[in-house]
PDB file of N, CA and C in Angstrom:
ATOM      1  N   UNK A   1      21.338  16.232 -31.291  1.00  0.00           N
ATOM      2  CA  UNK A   1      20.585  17.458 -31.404  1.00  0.00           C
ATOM      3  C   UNK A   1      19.141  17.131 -31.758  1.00  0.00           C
ATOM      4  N   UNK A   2      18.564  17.538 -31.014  1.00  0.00           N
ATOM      5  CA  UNK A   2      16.550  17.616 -31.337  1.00  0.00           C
ATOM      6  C   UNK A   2      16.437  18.417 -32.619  1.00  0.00           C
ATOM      7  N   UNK A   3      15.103  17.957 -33.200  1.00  0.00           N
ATOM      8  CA  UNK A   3      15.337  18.608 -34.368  1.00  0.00           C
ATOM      9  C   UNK A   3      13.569  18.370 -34.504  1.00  0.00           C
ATOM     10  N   UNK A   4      12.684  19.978 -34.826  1.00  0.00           N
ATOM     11  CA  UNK A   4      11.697  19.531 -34.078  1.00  0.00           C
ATOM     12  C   UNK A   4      11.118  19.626 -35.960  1.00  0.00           C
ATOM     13  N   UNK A   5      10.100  18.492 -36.413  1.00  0.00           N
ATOM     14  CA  UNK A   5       9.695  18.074 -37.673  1.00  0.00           C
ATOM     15  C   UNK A   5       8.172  17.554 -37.719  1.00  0.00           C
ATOM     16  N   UNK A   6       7.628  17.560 -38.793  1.00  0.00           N
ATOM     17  CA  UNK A   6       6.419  16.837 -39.137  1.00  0.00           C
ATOM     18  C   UNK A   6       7.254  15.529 -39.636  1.00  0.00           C
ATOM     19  N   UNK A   7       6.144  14.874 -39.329  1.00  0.00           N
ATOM     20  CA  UNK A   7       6.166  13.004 -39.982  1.00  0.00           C
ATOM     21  C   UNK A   7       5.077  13.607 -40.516  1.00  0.00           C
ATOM     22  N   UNK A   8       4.787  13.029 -41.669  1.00  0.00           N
ATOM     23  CA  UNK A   8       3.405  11.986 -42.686  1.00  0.00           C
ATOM     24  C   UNK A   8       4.131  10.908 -42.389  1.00  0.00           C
ATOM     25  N   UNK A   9       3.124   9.591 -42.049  1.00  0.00           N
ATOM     26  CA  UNK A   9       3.074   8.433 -42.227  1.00  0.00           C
ATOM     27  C   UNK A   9       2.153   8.241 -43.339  1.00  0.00           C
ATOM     28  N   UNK A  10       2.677   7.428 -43.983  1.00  0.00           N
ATOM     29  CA  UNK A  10       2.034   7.032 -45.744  1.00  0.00           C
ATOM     30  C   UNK A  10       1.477   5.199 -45.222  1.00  0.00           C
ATOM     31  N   UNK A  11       1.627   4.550 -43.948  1.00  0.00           N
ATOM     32  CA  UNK A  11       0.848   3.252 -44.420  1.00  0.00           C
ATOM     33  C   UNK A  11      -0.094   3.749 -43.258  1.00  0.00           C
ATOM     34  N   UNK A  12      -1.369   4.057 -43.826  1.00  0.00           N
ATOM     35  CA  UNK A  12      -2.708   3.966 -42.891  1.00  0.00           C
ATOM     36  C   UNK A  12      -3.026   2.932 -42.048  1.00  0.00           C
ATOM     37  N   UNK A  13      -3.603   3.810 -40.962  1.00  0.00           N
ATOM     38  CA  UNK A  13      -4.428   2.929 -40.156  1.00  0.00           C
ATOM     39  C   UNK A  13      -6.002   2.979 -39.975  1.00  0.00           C
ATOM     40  N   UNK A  14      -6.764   2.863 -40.565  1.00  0.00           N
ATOM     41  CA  UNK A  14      -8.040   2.824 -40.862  1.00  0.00           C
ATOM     42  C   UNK A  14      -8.341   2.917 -39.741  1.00  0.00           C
ATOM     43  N   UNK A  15      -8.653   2.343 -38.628  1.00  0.00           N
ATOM     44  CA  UNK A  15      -8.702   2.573 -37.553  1.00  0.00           C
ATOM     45  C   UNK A  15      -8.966   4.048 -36.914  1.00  0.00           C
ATOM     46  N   UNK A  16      -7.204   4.576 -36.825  1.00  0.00           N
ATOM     47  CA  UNK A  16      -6.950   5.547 -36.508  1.00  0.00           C
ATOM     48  C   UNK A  16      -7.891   6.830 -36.920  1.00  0.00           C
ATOM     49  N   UNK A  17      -7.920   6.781 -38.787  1.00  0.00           N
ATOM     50  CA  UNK A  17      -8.371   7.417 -39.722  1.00  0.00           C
ATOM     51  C   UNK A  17      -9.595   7.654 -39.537  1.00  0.00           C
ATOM     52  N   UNK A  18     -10.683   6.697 -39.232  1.00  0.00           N
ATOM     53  CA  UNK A  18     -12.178   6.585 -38.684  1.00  0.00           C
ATOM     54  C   UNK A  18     -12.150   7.527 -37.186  1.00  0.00           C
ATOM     55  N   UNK A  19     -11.463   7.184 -36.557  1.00  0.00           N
ATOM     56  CA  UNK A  19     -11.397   8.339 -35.340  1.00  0.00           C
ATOM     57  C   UNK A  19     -11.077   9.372 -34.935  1.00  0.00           C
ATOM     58  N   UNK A  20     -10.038   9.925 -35.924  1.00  0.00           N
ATOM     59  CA  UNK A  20      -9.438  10.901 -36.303  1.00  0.00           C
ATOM     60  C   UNK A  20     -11.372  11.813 -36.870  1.00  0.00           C
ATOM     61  N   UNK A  21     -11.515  11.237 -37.945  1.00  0.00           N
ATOM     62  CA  UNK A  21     -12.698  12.050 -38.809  1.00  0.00           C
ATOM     63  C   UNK A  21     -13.884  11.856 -37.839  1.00  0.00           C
ATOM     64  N   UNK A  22     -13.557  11.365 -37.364  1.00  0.00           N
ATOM     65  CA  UNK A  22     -15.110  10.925 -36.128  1.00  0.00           C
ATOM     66  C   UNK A  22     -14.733  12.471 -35.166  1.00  0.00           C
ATOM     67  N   UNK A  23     -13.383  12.246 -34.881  1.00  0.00           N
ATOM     68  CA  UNK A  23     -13.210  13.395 -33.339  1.00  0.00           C
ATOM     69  C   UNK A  23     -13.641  14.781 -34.115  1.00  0.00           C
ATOM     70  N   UNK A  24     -12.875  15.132 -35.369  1.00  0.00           N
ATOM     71  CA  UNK A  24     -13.014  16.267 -35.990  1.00  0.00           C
ATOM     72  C   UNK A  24     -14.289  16.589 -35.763  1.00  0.00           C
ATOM     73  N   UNK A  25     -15.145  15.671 -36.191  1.00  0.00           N
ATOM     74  CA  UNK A  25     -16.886  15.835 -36.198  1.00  0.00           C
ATOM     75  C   UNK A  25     -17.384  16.339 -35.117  1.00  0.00           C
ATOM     76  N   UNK A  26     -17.478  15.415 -34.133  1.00  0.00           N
ATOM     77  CA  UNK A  26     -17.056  15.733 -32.649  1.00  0.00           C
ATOM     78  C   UNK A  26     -16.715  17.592 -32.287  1.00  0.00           C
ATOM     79  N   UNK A  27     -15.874  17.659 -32.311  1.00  0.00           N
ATOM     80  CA  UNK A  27     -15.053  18.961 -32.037  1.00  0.00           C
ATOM     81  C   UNK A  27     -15.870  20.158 -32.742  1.00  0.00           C
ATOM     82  N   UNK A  28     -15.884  19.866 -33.973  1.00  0.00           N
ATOM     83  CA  UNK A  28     -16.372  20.967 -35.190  1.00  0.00           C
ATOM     84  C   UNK A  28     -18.001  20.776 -35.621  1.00  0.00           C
ATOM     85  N   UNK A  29     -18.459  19.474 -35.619  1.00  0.00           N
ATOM     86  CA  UNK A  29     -19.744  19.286 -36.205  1.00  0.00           C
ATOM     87  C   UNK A  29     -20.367  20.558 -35.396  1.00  0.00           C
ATOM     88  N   UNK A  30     -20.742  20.496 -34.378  1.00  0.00           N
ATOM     89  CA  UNK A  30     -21.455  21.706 -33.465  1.00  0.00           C
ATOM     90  C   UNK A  30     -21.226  22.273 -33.183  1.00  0.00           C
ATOM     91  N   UNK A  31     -22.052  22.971 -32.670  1.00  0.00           N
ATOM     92  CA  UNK A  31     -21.512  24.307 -31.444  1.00  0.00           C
ATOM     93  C   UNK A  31     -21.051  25.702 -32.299  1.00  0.00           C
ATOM     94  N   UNK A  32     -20.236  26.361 -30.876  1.00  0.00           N
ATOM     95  CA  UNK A  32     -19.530  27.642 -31.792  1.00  0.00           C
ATOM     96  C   UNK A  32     -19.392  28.021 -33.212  1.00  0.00           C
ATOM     97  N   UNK A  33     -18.439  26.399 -33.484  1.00  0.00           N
ATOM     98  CA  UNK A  33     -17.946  26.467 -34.766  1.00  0.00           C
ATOM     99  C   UNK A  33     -18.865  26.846 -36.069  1.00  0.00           C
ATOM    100  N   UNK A  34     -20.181  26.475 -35.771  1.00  0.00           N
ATOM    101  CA  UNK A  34     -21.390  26.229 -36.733  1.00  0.00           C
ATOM    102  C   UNK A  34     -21.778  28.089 -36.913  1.00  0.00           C
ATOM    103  N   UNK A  35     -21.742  28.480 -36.067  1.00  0.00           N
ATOM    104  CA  UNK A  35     -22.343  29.729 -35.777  1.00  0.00           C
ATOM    105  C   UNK A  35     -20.785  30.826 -36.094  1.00  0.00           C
ATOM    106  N   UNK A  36     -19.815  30.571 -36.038  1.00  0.00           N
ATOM    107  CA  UNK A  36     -18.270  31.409 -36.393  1.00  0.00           C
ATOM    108  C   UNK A  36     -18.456  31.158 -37.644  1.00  0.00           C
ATOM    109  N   UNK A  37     -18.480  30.254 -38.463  1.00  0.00           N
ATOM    110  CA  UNK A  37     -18.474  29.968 -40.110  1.00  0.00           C
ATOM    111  C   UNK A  37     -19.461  30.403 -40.566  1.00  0.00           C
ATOM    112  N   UNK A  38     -20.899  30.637 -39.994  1.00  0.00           N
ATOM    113  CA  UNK A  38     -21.946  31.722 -40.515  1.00  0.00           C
ATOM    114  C   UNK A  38     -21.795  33.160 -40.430  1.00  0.00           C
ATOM    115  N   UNK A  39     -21.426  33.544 -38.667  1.00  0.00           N
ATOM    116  CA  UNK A  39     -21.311  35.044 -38.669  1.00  0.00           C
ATOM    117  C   UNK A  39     -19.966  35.385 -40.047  1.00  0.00           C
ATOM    118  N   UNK A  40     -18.929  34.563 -39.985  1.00  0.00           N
ATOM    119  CA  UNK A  40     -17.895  35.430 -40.887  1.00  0.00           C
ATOM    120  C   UNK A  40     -17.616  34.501 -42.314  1.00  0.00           C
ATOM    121  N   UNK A  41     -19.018  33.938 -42.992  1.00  0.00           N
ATOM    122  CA  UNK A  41     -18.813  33.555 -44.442  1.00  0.00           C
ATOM    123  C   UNK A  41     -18.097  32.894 -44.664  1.00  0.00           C
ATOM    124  N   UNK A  42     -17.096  32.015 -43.636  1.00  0.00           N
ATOM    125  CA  UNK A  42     -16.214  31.094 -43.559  1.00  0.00           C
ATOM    126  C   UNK A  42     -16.520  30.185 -45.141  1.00  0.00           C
ATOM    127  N   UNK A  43     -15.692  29.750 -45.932  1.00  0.00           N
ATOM    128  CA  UNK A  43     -16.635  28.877 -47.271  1.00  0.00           C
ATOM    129  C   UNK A  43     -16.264  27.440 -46.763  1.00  0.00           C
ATOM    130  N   UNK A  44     -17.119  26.773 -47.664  1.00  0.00           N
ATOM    131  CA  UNK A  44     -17.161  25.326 -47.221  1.00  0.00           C
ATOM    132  C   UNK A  44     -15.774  24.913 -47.570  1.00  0.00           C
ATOM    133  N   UNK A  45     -14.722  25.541 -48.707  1.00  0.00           N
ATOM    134  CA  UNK A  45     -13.373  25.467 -48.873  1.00  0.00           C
ATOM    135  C   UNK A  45     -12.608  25.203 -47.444  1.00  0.00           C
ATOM    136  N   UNK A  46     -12.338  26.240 -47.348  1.00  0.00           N
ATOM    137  CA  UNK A  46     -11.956  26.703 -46.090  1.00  0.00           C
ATOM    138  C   UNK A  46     -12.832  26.016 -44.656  1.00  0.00           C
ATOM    139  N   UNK A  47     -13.489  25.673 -44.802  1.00  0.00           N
ATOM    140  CA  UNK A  47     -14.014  24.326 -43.814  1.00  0.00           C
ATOM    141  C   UNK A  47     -13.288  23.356 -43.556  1.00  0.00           C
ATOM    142  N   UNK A  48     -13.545  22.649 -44.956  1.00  0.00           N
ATOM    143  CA  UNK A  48     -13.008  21.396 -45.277  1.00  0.00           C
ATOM    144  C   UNK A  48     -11.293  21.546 -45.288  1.00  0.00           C
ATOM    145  N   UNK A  49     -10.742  22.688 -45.228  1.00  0.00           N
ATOM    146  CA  UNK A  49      -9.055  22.656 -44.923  1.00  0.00           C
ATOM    147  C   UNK A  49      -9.011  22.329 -43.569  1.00  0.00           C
ATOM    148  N   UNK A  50      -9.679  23.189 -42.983  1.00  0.00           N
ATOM    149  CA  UNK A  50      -9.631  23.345 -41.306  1.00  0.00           C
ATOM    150  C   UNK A  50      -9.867  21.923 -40.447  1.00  0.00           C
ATOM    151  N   UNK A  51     -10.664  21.153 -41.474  1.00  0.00           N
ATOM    152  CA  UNK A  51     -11.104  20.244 -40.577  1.00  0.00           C
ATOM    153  C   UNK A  51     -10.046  19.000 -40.760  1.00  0.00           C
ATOM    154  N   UNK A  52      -9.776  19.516 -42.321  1.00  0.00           N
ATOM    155  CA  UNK A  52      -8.375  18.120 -42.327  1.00  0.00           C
ATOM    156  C   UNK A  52      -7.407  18.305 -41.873  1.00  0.00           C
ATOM    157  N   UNK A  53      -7.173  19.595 -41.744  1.00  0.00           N
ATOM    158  CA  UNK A  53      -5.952  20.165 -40.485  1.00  0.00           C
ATOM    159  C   UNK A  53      -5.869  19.066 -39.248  1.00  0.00           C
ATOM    160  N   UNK A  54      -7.254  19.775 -38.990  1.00  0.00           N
ATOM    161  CA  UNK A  54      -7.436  18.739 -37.520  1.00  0.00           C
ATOM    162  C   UNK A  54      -7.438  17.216 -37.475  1.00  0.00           C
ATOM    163  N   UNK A  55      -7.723  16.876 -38.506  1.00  0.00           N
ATOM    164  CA  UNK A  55      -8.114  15.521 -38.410  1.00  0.00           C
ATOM    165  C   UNK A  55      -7.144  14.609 -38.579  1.00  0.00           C
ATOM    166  N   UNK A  56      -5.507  15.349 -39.302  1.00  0.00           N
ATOM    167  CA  UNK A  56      -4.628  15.485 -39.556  1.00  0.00           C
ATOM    168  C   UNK A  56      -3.834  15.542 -38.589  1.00  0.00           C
ATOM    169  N   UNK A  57      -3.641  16.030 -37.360  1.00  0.00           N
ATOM    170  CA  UNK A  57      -2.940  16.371 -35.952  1.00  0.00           C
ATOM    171  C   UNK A  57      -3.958  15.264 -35.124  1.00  0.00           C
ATOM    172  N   UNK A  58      -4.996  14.946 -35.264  1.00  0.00           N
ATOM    173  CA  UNK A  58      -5.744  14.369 -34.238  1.00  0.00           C
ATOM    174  C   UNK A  58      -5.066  12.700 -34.711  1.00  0.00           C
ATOM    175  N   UNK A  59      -4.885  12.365 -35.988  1.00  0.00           N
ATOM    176  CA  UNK A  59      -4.348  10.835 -36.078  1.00  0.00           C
ATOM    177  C   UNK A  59      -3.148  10.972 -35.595  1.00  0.00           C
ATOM    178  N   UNK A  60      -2.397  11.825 -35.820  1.00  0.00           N
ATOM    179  CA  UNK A  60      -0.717  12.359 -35.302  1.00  0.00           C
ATOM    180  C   UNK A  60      -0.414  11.586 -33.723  1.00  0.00           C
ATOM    181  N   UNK A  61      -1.675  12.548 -33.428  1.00  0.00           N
ATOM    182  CA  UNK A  61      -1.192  12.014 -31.887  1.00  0.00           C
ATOM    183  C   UNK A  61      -1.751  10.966 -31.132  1.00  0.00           C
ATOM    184  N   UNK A  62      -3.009  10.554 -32.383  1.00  0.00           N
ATOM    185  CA  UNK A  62      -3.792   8.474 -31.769  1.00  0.00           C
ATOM    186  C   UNK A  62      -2.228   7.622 -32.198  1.00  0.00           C
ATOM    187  N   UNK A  63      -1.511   8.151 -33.413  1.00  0.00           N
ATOM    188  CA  UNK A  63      -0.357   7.006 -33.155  1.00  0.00           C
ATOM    189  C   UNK A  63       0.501   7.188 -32.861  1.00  0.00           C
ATOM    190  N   UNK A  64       0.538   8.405 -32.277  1.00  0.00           N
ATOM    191  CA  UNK A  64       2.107   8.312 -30.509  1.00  0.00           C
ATOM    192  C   UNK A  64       1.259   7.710 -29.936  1.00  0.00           C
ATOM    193  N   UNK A  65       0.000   8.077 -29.240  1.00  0.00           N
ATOM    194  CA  UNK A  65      -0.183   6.898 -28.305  1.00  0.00           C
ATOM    195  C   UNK A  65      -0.656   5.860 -28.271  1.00  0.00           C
ATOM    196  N   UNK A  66      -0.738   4.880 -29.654  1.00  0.00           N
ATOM    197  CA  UNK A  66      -1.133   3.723 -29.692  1.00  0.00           C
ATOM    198  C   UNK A  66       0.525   3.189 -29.766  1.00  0.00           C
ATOM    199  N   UNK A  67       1.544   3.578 -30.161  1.00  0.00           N
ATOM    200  CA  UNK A  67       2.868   3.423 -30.088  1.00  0.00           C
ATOM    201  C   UNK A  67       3.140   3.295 -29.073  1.00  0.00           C
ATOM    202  N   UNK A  68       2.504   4.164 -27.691  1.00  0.00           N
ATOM    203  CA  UNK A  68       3.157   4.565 -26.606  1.00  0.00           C
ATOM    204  C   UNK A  68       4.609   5.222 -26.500  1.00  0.00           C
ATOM    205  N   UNK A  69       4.202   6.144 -27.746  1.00  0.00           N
ATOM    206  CA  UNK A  69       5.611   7.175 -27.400  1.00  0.00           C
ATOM    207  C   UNK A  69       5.102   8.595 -26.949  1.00  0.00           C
ATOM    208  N   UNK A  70       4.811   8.537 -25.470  1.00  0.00           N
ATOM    209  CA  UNK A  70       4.695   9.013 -24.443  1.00  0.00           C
ATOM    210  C   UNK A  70       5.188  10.718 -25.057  1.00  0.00           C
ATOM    211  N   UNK A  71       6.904  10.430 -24.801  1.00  0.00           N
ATOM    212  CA  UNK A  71       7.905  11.739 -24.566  1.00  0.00           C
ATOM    213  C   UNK A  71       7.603  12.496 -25.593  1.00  0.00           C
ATOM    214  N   UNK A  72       7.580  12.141 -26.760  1.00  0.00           N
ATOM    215  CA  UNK A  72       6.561  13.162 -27.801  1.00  0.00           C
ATOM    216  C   UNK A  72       5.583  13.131 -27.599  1.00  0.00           C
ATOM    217  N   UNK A  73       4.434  12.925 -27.081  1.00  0.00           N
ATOM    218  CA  UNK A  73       3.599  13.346 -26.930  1.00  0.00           C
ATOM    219  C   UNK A  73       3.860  14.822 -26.070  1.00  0.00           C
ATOM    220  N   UNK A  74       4.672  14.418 -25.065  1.00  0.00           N
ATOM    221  CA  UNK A  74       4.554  15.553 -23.799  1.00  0.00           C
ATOM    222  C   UNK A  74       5.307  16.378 -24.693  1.00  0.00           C
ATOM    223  N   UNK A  75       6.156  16.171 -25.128  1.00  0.00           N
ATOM    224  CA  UNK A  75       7.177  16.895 -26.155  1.00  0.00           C
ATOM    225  C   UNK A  75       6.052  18.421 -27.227  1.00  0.00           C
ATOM    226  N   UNK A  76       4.892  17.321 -27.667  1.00  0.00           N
ATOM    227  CA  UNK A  76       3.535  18.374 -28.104  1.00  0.00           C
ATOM    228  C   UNK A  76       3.178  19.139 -26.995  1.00  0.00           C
ATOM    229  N   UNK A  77       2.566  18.661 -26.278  1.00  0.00           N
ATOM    230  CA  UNK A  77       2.462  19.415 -25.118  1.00  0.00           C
ATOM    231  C   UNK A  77       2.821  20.414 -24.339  1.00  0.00           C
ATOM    232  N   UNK A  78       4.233  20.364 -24.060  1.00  0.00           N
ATOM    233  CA  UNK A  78       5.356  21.543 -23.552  1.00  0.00           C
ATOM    234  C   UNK A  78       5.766  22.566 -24.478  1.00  0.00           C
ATOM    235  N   UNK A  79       5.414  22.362 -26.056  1.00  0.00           N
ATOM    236  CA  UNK A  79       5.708  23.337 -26.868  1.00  0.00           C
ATOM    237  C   UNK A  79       3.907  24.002 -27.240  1.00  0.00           C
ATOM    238  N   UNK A  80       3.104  23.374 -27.219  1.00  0.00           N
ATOM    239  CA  UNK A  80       1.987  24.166 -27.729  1.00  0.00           C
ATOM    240  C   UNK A  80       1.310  24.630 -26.242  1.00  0.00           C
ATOM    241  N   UNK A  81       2.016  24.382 -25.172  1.00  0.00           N
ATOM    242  CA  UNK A  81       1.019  24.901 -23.924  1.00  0.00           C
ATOM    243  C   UNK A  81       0.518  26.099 -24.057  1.00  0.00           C
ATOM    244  N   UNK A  82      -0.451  26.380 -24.083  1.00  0.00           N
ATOM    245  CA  UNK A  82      -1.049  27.492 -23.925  1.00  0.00           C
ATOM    246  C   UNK A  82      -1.306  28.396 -22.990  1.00  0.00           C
ATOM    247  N   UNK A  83      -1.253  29.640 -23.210  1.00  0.00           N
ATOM    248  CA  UNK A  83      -1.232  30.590 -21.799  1.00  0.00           C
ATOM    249  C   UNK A  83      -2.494  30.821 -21.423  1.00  0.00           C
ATOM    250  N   UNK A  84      -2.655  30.529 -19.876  1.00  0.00           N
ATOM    251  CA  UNK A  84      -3.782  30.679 -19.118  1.00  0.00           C
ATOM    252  C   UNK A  84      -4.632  31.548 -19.025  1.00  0.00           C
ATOM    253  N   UNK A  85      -3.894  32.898 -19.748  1.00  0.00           N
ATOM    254  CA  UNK A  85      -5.343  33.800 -20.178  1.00  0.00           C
ATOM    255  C   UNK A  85      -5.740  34.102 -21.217  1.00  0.00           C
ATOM    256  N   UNK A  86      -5.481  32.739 -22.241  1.00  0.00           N
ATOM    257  CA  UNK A  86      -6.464  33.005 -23.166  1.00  0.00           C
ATOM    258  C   UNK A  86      -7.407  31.796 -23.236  1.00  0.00           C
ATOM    259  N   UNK A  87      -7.504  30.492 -22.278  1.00  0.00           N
ATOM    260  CA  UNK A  87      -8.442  29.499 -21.557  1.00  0.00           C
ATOM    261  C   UNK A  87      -8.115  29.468 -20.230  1.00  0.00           C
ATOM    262  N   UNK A  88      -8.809  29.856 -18.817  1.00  0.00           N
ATOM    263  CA  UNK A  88      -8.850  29.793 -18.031  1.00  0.00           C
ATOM    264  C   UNK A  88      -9.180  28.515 -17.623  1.00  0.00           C
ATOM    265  N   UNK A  89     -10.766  27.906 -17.497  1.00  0.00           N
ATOM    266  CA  UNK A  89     -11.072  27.252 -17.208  1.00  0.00           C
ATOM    267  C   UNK A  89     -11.172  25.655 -18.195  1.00  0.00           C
ATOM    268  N   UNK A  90     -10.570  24.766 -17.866  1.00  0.00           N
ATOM    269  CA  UNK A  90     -11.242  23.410 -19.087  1.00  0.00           C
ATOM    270  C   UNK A  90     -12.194  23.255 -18.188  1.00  0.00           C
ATOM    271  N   UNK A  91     -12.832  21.851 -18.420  1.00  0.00           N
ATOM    272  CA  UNK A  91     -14.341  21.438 -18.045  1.00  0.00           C
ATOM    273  C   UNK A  91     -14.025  20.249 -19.120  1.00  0.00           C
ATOM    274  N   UNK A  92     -13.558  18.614 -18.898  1.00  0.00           N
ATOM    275  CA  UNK A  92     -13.834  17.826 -19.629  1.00  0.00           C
ATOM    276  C   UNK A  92     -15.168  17.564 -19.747  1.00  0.00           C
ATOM    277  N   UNK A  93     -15.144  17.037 -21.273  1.00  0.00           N
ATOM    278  CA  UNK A  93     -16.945  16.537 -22.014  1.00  0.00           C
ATOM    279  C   UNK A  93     -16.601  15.699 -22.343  1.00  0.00           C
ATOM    280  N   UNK A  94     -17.666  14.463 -21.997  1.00  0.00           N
ATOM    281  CA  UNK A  94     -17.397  13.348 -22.534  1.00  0.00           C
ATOM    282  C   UNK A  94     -18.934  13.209 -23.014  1.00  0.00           C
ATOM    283  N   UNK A  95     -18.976  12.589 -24.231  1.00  0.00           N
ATOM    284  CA  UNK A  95     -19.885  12.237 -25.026  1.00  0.00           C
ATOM    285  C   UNK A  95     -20.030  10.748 -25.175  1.00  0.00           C
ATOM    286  N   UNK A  96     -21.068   9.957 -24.973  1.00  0.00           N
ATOM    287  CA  UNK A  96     -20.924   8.602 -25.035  1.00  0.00           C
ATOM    288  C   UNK A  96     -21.837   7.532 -24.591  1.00  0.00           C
ATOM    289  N   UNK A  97     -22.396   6.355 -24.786  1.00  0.00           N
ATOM    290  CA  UNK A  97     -23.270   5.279 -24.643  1.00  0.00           C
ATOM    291  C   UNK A  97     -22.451   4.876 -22.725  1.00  0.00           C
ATOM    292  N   UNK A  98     -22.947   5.054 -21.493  1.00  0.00           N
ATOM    293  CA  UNK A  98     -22.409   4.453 -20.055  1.00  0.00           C
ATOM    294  C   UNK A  98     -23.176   3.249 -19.987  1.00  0.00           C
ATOM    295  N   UNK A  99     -23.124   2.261 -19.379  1.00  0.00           N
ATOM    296  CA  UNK A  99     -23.207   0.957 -18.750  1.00  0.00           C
ATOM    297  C   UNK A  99     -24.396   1.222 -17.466  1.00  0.00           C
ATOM    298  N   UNK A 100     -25.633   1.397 -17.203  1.00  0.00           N
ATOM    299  CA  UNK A 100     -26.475   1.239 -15.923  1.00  0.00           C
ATOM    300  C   UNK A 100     -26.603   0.153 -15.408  1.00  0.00           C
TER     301      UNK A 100
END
């Protein structure tokens, strides 16, 4: 029987941890987010939950796939899919130093 659960992993990967807080930054440092936490008084409390939330799910899933456990990953995937009318369009962004 499947049995669907959180892991905490308790031995760090520094690594992971640096990229995890890097992506959060990434994701949240700008944009929208900057301007949603002003229009509605969002507190820096409540920031700083939100962002370890994320930063929290974002190492989750750097070590399924530095594991290469794939089927949970998709396993995330097939349960949080989201319905198409509330994001229509993606548009990957990549941010980053290219090679000329």
């Amino acid at each position: 029987m499947k049995i669907w659960t959180k892991v905490h992993i308790k031995d760090k990967n520094r690594d992971v941890e640096l990229t995890a807080k890097s992506l959060t930054n990434y994701l949240y440092g700008y944009g929208p987010i900057l301007d949603i936490t002003r229009k509605y008084q969002i507190s820096q409390e409540d920031r700083a939950l939100l962002d370890g939330y994320t930063a929290n799910r974002i190492a989750g899933i750097l070590m399924l796939y530095l594991s290469k456990d794939y089927k949970r990953i998709n396993n995330i995937v097939n349960k949080y899919n989201i319905d198409a009318s509330k994001l229509d369009n993606i548009v990957p962004e990549i941010e980053g130093y290219i090679e000329k």
